[in-house]
ModelCIF file with pLDDT and N, C-alpha, C, O atoms, coordinates in Angstrom:
data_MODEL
#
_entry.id   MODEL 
#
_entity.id                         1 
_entity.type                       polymer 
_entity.pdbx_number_of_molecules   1 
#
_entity_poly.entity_id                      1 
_entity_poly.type                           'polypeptide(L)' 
_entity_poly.nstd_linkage                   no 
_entity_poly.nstd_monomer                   no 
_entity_poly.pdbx_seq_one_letter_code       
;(UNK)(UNK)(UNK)(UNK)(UNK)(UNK)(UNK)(UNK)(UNK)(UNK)(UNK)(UNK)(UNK)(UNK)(UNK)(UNK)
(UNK)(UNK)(UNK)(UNK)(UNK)(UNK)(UNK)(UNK)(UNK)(UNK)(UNK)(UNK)(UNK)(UNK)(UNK)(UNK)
(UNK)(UNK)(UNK)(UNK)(UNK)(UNK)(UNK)(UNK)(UNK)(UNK)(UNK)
;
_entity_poly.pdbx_seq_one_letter_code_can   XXXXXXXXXXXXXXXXXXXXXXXXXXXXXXXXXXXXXXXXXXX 
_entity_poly.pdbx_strand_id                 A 
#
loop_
_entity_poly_seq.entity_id 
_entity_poly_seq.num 
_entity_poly_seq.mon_id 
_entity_poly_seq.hetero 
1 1  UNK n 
1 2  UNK n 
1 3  UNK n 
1 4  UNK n 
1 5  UNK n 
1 6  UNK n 
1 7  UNK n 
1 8  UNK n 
1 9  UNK n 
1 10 UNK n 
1 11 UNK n 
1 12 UNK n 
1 13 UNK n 
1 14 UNK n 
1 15 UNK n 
1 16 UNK n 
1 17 UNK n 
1 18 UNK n 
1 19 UNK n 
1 20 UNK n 
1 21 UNK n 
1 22 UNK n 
1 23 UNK n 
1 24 UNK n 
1 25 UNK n 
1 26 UNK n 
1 27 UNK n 
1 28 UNK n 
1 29 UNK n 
1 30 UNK n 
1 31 UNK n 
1 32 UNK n 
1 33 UNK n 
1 34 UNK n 
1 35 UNK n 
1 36 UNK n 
1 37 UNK n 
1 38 UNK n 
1 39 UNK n 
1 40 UNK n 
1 41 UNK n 
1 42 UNK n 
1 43 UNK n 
#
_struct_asym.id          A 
_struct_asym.entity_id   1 
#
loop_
_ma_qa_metric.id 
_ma_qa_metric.mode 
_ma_qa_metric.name 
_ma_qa_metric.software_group_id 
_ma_qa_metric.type 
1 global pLDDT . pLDDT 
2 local  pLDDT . pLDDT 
#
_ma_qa_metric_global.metric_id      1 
_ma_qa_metric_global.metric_value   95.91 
_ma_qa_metric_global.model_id       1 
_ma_qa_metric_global.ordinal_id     1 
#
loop_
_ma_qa_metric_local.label_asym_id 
_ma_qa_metric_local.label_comp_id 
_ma_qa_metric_local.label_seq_id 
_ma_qa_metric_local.metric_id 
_ma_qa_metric_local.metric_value 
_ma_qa_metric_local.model_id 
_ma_qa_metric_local.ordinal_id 
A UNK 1  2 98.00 1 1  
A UNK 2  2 98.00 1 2  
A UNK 3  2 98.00 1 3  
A UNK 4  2 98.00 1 4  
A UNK 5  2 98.00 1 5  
A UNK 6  2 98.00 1 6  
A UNK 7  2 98.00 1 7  
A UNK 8  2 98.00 1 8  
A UNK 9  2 97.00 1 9  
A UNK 10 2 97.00 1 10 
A UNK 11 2 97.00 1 11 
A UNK 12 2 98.00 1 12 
A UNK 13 2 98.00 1 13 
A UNK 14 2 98.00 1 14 
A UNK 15 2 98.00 1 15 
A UNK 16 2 97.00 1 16 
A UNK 17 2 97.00 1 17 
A UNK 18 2 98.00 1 18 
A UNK 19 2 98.00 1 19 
A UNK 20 2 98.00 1 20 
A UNK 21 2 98.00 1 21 
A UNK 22 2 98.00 1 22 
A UNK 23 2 98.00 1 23 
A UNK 24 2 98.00 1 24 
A UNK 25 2 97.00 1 25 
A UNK 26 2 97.00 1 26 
A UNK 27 2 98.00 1 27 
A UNK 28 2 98.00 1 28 
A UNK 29 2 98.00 1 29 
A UNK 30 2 97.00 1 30 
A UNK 31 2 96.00 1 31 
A UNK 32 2 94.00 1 32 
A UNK 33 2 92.00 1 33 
A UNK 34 2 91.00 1 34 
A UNK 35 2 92.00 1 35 
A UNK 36 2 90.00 1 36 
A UNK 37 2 88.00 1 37 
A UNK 38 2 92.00 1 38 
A UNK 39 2 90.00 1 39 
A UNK 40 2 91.00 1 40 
A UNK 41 2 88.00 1 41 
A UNK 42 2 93.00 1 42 
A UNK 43 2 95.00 1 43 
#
loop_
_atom_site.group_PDB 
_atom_site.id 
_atom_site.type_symbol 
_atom_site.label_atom_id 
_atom_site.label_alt_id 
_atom_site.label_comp_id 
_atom_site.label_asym_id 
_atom_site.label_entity_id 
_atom_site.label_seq_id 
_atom_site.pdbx_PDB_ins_code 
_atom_site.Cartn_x 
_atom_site.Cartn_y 
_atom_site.Cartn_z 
_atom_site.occupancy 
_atom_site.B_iso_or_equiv 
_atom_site.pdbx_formal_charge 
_atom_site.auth_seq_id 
_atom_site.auth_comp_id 
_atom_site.auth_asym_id 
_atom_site.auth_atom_id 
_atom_site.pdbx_PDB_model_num 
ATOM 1   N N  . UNK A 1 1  ? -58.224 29.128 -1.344  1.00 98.00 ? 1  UNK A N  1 
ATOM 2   C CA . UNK A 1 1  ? -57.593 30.078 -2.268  1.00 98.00 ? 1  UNK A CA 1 
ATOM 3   C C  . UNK A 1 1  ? -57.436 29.549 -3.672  1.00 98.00 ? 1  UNK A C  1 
ATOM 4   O O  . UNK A 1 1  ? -56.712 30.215 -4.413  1.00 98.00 ? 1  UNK A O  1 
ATOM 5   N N  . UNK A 1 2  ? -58.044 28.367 -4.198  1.00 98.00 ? 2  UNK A N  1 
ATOM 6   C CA . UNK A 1 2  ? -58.096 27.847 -5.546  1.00 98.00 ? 2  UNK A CA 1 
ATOM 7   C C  . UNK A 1 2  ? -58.615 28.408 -7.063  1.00 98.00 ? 2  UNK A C  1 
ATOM 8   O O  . UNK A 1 2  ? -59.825 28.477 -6.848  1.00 98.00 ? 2  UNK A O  1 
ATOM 9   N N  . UNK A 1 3  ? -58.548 28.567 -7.566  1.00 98.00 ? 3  UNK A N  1 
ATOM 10  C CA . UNK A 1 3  ? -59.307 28.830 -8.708  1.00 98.00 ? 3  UNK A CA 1 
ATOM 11  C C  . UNK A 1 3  ? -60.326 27.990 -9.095  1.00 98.00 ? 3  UNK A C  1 
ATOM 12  O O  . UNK A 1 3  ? -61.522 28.281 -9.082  1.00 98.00 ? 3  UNK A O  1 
ATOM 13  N N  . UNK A 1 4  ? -59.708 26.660 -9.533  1.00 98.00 ? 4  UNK A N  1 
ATOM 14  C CA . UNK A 1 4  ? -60.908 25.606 -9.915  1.00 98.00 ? 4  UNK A CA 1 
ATOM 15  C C  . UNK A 1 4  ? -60.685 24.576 -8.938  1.00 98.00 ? 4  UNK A C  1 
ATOM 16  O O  . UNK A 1 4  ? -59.610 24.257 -8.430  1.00 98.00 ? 4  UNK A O  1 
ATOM 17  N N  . UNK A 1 5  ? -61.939 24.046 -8.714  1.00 98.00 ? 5  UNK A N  1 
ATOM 18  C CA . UNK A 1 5  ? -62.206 23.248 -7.821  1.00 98.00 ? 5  UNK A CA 1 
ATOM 19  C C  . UNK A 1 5  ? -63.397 21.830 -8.107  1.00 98.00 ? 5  UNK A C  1 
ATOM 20  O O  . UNK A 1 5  ? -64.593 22.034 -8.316  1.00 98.00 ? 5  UNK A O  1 
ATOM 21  N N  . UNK A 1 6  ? -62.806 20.503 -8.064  1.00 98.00 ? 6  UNK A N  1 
ATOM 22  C CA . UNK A 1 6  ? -63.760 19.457 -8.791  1.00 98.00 ? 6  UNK A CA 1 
ATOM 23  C C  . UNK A 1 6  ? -64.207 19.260 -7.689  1.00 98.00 ? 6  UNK A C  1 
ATOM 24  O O  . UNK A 1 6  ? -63.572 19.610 -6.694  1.00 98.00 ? 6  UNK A O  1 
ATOM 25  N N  . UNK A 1 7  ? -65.784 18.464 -7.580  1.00 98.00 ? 7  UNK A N  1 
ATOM 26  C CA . UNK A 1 7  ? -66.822 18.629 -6.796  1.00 98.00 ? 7  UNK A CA 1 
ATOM 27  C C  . UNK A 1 7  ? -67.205 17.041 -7.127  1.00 98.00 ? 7  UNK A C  1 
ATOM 28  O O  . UNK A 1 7  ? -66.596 16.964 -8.195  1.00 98.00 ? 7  UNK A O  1 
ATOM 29  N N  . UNK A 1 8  ? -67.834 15.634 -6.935  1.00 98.00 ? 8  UNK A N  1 
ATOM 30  C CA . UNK A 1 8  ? -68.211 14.559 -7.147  1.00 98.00 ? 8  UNK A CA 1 
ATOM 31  C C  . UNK A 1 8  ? -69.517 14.623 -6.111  1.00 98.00 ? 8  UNK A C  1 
ATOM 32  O O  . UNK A 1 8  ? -69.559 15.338 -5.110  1.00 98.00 ? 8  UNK A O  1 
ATOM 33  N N  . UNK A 1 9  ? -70.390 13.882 -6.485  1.00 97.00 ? 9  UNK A N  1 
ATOM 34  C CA . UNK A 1 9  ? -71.533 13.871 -5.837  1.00 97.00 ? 9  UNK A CA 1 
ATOM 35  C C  . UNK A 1 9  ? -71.825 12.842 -5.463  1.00 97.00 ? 9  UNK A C  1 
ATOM 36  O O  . UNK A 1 9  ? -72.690 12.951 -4.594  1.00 97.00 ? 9  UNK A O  1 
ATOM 37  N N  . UNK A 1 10 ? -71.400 11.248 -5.776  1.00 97.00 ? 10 UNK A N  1 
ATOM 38  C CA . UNK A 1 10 ? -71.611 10.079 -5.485  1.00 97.00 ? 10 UNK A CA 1 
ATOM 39  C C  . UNK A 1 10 ? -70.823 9.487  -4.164  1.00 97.00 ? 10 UNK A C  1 
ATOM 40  O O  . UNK A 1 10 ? -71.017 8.410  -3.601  1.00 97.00 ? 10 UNK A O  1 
ATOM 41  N N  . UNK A 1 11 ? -69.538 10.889 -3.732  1.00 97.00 ? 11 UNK A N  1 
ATOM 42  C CA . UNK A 1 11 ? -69.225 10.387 -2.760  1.00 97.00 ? 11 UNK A CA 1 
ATOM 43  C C  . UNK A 1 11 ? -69.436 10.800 -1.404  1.00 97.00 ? 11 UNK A C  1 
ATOM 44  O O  . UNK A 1 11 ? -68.819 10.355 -0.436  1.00 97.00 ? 11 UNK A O  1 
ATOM 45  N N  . UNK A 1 12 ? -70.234 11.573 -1.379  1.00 98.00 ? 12 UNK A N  1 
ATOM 46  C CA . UNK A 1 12 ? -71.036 12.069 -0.294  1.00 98.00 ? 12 UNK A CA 1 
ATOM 47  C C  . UNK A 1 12 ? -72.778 12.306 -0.441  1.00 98.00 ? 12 UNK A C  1 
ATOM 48  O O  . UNK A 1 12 ? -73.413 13.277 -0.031  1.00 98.00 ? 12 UNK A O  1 
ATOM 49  N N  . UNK A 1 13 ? -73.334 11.022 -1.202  1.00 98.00 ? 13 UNK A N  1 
ATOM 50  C CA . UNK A 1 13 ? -74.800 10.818 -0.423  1.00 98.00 ? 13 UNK A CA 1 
ATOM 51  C C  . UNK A 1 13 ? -75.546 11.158 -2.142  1.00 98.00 ? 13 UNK A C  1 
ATOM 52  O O  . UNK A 1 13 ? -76.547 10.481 -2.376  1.00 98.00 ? 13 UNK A O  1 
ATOM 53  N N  . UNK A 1 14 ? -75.080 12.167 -3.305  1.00 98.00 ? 14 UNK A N  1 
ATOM 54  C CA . UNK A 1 14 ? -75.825 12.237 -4.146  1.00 98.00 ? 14 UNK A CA 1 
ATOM 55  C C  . UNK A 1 14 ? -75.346 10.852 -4.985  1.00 98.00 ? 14 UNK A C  1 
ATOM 56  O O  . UNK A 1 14 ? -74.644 9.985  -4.466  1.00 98.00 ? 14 UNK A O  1 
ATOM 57  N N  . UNK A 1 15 ? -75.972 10.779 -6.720  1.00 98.00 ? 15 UNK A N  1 
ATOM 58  C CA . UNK A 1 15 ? -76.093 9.845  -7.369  1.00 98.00 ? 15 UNK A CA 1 
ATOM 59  C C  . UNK A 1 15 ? -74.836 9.740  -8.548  1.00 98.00 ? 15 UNK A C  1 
ATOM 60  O O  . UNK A 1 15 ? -74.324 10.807 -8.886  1.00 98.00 ? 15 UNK A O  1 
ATOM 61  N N  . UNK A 1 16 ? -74.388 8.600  -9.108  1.00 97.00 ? 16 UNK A N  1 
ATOM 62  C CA . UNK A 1 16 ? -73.327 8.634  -9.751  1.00 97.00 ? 16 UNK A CA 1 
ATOM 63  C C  . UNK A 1 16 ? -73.645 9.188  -11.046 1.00 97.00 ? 16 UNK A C  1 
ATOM 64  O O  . UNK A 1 16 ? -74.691 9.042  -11.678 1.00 97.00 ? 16 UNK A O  1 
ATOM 65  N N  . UNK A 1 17 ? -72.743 9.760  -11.323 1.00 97.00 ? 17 UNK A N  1 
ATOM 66  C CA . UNK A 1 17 ? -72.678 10.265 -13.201 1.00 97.00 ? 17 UNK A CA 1 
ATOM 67  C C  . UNK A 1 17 ? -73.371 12.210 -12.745 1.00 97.00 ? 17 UNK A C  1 
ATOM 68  O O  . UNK A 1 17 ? -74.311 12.748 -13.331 1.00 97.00 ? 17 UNK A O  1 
ATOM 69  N N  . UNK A 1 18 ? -72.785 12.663 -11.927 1.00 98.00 ? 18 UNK A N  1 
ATOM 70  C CA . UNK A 1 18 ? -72.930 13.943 -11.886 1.00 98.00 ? 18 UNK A CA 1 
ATOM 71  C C  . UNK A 1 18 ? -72.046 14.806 -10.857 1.00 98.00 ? 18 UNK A C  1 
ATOM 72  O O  . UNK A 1 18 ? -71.988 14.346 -9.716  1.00 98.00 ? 18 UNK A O  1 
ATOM 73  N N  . UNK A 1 19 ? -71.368 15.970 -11.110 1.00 98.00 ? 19 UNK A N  1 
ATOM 74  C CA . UNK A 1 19 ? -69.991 16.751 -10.233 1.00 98.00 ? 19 UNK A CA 1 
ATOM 75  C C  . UNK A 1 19 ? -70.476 17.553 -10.793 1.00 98.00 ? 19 UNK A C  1 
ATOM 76  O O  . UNK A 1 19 ? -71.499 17.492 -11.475 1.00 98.00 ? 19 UNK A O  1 
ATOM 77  N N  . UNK A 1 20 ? -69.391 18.962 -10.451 1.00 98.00 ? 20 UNK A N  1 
ATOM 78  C CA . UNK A 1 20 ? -69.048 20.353 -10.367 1.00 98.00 ? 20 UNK A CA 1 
ATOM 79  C C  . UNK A 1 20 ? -67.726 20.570 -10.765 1.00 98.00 ? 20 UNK A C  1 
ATOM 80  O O  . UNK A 1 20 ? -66.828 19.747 -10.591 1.00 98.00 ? 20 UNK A O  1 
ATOM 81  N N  . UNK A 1 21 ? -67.583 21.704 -11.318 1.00 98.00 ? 21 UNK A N  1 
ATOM 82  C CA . UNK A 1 21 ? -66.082 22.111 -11.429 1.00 98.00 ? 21 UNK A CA 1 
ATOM 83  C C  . UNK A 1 21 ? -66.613 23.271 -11.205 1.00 98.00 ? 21 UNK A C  1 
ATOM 84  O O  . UNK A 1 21 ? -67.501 23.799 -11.876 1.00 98.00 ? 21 UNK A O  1 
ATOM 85  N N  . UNK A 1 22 ? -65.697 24.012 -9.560  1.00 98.00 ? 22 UNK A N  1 
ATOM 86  C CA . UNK A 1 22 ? -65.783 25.467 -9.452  1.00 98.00 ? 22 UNK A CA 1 
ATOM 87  C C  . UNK A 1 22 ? -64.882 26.181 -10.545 1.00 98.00 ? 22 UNK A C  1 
ATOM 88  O O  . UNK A 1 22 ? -63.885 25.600 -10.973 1.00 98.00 ? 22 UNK A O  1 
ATOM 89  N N  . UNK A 1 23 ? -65.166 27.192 -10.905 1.00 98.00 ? 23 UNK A N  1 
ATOM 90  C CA . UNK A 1 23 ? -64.107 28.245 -11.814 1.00 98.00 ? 23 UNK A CA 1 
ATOM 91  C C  . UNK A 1 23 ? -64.254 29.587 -11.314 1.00 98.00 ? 23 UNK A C  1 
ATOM 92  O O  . UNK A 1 23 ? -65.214 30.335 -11.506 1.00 98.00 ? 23 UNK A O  1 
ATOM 93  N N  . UNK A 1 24 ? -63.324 29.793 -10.725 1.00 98.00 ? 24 UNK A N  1 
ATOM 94  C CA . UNK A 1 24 ? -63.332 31.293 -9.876  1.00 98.00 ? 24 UNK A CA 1 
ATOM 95  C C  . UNK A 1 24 ? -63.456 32.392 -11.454 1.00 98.00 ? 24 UNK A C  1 
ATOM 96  O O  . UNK A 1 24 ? -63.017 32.390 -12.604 1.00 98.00 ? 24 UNK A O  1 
ATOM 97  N N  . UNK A 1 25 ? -64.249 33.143 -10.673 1.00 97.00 ? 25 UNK A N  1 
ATOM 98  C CA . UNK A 1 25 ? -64.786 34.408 -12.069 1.00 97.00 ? 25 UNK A CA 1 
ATOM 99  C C  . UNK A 1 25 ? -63.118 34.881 -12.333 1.00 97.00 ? 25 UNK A C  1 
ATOM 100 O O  . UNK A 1 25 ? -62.124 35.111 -11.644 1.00 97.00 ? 25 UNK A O  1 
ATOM 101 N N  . UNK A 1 26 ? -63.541 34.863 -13.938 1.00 97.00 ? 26 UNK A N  1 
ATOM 102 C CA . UNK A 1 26 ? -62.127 35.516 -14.269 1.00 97.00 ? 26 UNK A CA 1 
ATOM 103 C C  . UNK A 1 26 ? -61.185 34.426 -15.086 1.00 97.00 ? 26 UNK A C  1 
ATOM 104 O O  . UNK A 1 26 ? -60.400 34.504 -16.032 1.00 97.00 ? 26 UNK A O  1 
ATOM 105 N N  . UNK A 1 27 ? -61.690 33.338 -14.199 1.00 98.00 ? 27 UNK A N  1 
ATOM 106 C CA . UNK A 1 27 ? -60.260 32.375 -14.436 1.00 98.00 ? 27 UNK A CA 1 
ATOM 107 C C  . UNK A 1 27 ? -59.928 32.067 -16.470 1.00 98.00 ? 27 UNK A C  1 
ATOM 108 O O  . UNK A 1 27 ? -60.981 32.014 -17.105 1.00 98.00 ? 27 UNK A O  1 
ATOM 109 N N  . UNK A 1 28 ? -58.967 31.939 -17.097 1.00 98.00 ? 28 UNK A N  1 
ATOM 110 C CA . UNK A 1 28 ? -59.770 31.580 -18.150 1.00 98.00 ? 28 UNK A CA 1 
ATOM 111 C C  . UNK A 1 28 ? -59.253 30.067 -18.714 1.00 98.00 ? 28 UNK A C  1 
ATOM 112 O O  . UNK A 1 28 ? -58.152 29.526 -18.613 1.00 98.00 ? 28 UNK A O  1 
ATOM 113 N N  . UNK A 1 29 ? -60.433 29.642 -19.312 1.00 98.00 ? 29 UNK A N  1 
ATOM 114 C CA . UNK A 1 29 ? -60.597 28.199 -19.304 1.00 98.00 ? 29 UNK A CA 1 
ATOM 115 C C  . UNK A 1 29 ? -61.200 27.768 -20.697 1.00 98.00 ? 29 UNK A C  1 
ATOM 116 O O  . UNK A 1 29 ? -62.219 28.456 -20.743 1.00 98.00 ? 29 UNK A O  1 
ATOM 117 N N  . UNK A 1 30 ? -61.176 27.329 -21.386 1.00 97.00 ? 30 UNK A N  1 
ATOM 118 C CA . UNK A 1 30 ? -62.073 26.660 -22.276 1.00 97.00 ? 30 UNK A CA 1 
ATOM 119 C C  . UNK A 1 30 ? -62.820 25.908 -22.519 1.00 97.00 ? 30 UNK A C  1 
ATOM 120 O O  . UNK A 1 30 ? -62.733 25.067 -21.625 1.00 97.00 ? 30 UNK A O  1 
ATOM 121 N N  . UNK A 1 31 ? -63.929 25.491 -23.532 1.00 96.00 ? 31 UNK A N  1 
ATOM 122 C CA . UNK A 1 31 ? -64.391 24.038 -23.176 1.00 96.00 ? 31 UNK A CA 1 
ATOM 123 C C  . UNK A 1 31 ? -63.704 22.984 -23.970 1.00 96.00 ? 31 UNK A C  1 
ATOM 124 O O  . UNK A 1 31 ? -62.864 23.084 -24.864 1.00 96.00 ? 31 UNK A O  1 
ATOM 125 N N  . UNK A 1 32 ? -64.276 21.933 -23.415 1.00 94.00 ? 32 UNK A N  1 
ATOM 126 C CA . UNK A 1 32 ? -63.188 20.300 -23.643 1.00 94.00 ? 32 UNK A CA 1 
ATOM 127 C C  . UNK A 1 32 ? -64.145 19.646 -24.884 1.00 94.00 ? 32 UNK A C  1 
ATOM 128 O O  . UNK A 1 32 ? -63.748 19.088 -25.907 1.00 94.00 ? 32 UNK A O  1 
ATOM 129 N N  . UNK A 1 33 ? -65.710 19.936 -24.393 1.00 92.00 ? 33 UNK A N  1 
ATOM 130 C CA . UNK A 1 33 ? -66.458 19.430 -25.275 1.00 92.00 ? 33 UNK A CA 1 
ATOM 131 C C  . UNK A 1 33 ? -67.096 20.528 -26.638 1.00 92.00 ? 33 UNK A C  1 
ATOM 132 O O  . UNK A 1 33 ? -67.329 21.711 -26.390 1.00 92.00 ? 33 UNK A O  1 
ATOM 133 N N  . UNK A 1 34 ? -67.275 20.064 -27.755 1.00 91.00 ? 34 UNK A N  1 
ATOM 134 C CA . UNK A 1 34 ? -68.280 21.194 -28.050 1.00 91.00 ? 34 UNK A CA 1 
ATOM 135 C C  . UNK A 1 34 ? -69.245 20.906 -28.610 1.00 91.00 ? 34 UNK A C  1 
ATOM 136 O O  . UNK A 1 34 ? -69.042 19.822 -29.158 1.00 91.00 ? 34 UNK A O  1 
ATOM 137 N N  . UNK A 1 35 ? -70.383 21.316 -28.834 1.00 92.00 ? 35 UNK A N  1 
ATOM 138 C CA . UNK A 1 35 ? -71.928 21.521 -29.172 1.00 92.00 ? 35 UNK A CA 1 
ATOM 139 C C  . UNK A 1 35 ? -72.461 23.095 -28.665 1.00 92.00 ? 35 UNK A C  1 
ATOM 140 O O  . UNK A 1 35 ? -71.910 24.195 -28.714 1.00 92.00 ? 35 UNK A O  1 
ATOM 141 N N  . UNK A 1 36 ? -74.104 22.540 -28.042 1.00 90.00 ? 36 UNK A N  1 
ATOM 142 C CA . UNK A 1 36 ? -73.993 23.837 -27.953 1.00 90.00 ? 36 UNK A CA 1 
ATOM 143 C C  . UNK A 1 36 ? -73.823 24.592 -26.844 1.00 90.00 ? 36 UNK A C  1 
ATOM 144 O O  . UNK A 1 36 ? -72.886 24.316 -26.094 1.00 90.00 ? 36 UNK A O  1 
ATOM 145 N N  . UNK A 1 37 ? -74.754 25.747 -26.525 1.00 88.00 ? 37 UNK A N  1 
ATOM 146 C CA . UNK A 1 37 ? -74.298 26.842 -25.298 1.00 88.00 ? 37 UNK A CA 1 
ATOM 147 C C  . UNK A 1 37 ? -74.804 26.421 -23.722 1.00 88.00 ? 37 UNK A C  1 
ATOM 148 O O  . UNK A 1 37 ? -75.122 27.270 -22.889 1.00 88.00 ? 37 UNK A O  1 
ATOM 149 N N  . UNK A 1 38 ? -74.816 25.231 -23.518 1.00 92.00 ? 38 UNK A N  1 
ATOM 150 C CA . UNK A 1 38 ? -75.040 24.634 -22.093 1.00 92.00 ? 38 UNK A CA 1 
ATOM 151 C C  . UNK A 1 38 ? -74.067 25.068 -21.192 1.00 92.00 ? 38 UNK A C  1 
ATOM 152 O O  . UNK A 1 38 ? -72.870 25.215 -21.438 1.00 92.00 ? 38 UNK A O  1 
ATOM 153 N N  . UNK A 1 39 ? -74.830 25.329 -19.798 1.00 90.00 ? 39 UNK A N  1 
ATOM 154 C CA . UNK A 1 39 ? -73.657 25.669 -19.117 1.00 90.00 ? 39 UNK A CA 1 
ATOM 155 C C  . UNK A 1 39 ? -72.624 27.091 -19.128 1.00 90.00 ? 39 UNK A C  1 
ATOM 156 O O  . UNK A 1 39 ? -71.490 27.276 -18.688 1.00 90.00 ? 39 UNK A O  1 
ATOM 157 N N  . UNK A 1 40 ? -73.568 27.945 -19.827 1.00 91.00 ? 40 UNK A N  1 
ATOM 158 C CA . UNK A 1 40 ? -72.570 28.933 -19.944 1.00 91.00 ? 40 UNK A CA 1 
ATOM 159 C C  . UNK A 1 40 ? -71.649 29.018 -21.335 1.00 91.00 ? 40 UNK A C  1 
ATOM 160 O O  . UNK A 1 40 ? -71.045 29.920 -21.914 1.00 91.00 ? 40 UNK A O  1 
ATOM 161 N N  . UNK A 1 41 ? -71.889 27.460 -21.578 1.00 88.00 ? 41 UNK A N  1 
ATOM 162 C CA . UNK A 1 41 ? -71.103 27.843 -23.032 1.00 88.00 ? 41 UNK A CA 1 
ATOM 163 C C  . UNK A 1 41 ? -69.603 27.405 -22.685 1.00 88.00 ? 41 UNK A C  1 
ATOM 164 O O  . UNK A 1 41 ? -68.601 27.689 -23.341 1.00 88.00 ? 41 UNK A O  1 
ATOM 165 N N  . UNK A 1 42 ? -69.691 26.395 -21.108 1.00 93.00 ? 42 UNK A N  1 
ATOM 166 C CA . UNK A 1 42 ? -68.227 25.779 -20.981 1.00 93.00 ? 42 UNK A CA 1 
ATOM 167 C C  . UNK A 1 42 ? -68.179 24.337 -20.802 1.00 93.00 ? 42 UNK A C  1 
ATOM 168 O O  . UNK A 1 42 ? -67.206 23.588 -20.719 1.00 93.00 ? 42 UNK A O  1 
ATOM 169 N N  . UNK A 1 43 ? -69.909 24.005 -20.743 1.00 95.00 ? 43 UNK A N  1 
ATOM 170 C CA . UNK A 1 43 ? -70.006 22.509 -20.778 1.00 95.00 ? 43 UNK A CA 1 
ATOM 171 C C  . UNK A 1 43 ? -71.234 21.956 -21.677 1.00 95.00 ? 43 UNK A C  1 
ATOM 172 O O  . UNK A 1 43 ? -71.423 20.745 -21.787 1.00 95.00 ? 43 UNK A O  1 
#
């Protein structure tokens, strides 16, 4: 029942320096970084 949800990949079998952050549609959030429209335009 979460909204956002962090995801790591190095600790179950993929490679380090790459995750997920779920964001349930809707949620609202901003980005942390900015440049340009990668990702939707949130990463």
């Amino acid at each position: 029942g979460v909204d956002l949800l962090t995801v790591v990949g190095h600790k179950f079998g993929a490679p380090k320096g790459v995750g997920a952050l779920y964001v349930r549609k809707g949620t609202p959030v901003r980005p942390v970084l900015l440049g340009a429209g990668h990702e939707r335009g949130l990463r």
